[in-house]
C-alpha atoms as a PDB file:
ATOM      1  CA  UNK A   1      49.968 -19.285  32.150  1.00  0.00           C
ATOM      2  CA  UNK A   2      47.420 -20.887  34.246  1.00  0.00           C
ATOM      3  CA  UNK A   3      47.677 -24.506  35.568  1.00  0.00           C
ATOM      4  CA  UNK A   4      44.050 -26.701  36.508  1.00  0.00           C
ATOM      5  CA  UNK A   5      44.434 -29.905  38.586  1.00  0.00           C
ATOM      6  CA  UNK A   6      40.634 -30.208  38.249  1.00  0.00           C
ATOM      7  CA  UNK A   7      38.040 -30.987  35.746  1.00  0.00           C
ATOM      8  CA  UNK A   8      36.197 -28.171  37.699  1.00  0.00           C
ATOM      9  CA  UNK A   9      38.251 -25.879  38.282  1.00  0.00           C
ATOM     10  CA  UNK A  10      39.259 -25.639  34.761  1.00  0.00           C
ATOM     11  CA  UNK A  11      35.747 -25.732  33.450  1.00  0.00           C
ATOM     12  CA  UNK A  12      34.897 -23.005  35.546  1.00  0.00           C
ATOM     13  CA  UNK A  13      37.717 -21.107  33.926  1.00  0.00           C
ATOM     14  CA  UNK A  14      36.528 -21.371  30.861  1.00  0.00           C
ATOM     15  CA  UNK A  15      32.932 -20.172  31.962  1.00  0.00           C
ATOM     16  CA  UNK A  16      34.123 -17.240  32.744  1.00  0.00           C
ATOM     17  CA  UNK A  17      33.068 -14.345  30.671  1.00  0.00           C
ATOM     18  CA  UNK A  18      35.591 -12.603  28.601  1.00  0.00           C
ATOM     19  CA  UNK A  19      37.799 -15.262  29.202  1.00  0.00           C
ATOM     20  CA  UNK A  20      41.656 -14.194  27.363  1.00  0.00           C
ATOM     21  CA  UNK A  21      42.960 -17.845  26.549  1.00  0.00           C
ATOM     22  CA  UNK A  22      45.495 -18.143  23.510  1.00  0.00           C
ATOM     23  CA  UNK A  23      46.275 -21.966  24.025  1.00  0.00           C
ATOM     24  CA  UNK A  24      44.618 -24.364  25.729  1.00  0.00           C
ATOM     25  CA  UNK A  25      47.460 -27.419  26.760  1.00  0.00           C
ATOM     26  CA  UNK A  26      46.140 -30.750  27.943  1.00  0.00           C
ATOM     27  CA  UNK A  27      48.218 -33.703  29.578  1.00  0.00           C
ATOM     28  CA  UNK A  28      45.721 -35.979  30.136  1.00  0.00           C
ATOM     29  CA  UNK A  29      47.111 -39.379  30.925  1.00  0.00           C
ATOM     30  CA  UNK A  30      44.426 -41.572  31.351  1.00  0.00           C
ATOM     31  CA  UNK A  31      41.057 -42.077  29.437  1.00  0.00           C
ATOM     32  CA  UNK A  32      38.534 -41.581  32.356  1.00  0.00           C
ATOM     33  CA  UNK A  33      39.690 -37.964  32.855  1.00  0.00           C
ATOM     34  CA  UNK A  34      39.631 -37.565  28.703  1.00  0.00           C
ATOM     35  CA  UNK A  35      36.056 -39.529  29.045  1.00  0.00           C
ATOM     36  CA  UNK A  36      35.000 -36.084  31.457  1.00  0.00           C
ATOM     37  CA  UNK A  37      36.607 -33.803  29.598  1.00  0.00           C
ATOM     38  CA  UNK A  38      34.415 -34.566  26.474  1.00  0.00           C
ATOM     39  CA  UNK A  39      31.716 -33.429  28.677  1.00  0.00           C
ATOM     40  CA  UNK A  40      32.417 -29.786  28.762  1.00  0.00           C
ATOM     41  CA  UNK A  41      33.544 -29.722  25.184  1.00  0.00           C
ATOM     42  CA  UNK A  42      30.999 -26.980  24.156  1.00  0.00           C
ATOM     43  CA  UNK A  43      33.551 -25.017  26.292  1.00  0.00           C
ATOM     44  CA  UNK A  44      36.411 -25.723  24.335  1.00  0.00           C
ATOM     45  CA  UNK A  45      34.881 -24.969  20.662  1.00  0.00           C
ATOM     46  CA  UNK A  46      36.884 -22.142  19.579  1.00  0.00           C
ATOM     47  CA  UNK A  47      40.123 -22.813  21.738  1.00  0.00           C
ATOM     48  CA  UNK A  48      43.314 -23.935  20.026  1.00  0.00           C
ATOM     49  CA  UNK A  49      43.673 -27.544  22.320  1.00  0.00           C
ATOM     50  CA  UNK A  50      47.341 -28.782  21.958  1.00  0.00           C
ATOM     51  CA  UNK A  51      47.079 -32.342  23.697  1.00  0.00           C
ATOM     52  CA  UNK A  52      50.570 -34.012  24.841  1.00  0.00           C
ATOM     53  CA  UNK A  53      50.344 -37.804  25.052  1.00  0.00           C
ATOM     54  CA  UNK A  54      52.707 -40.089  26.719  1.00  0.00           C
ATOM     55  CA  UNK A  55      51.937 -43.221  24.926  1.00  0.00           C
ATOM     56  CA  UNK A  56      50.638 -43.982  21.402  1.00  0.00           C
ATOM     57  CA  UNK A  57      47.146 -45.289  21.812  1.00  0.00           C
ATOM     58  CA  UNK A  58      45.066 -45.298  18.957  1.00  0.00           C
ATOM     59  CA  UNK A  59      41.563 -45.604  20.997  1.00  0.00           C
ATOM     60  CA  UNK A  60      42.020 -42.344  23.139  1.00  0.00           C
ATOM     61  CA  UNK A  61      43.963 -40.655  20.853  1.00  0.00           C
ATOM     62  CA  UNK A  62      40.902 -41.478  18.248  1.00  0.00           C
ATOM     63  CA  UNK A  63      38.677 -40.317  21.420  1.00  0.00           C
ATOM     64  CA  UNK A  64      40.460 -37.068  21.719  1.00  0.00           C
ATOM     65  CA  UNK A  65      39.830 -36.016  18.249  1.00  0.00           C
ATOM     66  CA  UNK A  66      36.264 -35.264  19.522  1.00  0.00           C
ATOM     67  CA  UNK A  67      37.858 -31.767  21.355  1.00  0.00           C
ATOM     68  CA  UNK A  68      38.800 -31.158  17.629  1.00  0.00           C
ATOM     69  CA  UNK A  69      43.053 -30.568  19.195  1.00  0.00           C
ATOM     70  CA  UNK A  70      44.998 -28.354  17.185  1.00  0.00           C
ATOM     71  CA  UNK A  71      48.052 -30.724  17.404  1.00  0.00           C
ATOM     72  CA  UNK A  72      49.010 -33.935  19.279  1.00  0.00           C
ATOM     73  CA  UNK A  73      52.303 -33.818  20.779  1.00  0.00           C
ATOM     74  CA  UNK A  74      54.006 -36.532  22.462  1.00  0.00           C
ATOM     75  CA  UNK A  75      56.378 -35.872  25.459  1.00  0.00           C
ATOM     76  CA  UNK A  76      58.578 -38.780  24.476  1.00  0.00           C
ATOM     77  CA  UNK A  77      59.399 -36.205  21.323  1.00  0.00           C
ATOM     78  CA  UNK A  78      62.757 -34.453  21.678  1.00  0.00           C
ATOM     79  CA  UNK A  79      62.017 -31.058  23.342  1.00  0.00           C
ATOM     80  CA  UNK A  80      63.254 -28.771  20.206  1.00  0.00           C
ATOM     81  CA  UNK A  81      60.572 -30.228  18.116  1.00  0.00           C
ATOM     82  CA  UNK A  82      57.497 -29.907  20.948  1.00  0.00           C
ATOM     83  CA  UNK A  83      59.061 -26.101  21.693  1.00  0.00           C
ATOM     84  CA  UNK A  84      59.134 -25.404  17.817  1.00  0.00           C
ATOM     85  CA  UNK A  85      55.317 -27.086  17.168  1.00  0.00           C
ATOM     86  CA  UNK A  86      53.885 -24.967  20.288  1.00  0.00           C
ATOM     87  CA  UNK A  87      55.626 -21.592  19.157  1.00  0.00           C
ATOM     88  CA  UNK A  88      53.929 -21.740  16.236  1.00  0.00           C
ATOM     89  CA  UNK A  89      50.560 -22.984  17.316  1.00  0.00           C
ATOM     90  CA  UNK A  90      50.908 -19.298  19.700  1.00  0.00           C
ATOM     91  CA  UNK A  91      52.114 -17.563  16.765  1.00  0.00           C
ATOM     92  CA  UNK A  92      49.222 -18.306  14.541  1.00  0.00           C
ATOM     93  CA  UNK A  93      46.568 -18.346  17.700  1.00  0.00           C
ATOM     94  CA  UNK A  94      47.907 -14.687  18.160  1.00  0.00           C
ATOM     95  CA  UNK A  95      47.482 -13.909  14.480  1.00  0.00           C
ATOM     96  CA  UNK A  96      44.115 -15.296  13.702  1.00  0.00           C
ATOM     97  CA  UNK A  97      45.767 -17.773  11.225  1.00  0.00           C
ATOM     98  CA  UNK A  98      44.528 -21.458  11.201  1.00  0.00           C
ATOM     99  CA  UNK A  99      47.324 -23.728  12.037  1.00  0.00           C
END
């Protein structure tokens, strides 16, 4: 598990060649840092993106759709469900099945 405080940082991650990512998880709490994410989307094309939301807002959420997220989960959900939605968005990334 890797964790990215920085736009950069994490886009330079996924630059890298031969890059091994299973999941991609994105808490991204405000829209300006969703608004630069969209800019290195290219990088996220055949990623499984899992985005957790604290709030329900209809404008970024519609917004985020553009990184084409496997799932939206939000943290206010009780933790069984978000543990049993991510285990099997790894289960299928690991066996090539779309979720």
């Amino acid at each position: 598990m890797e964790q990215h405080r920085s736009l950069d940082s994490f886009a330079a991650r996924l630059r890298q060649p031969g890059r091994n990512i299973a999941l991609v998880l994105l808490y991204i709490d405000n829209k300006q840092t969703l608004t630069d994410l969209l800019a290195v989307r290219s990088l996220l094309e055949e990623l499984p993106v899992v985005f957790f939301w604290t709030i329900k807002n209809q404008k970024i959420i519609k917004l985020s759709q553009e990184l084409k997220p496997r799932v939206i989960v939000y943290t206010f959900w009780p933790q069984k469900e978000i543990c049993a939605v991510l285990q099997r968005c790894v289960g299928r990334c690991g066996s090539g099945e779309a979720a």
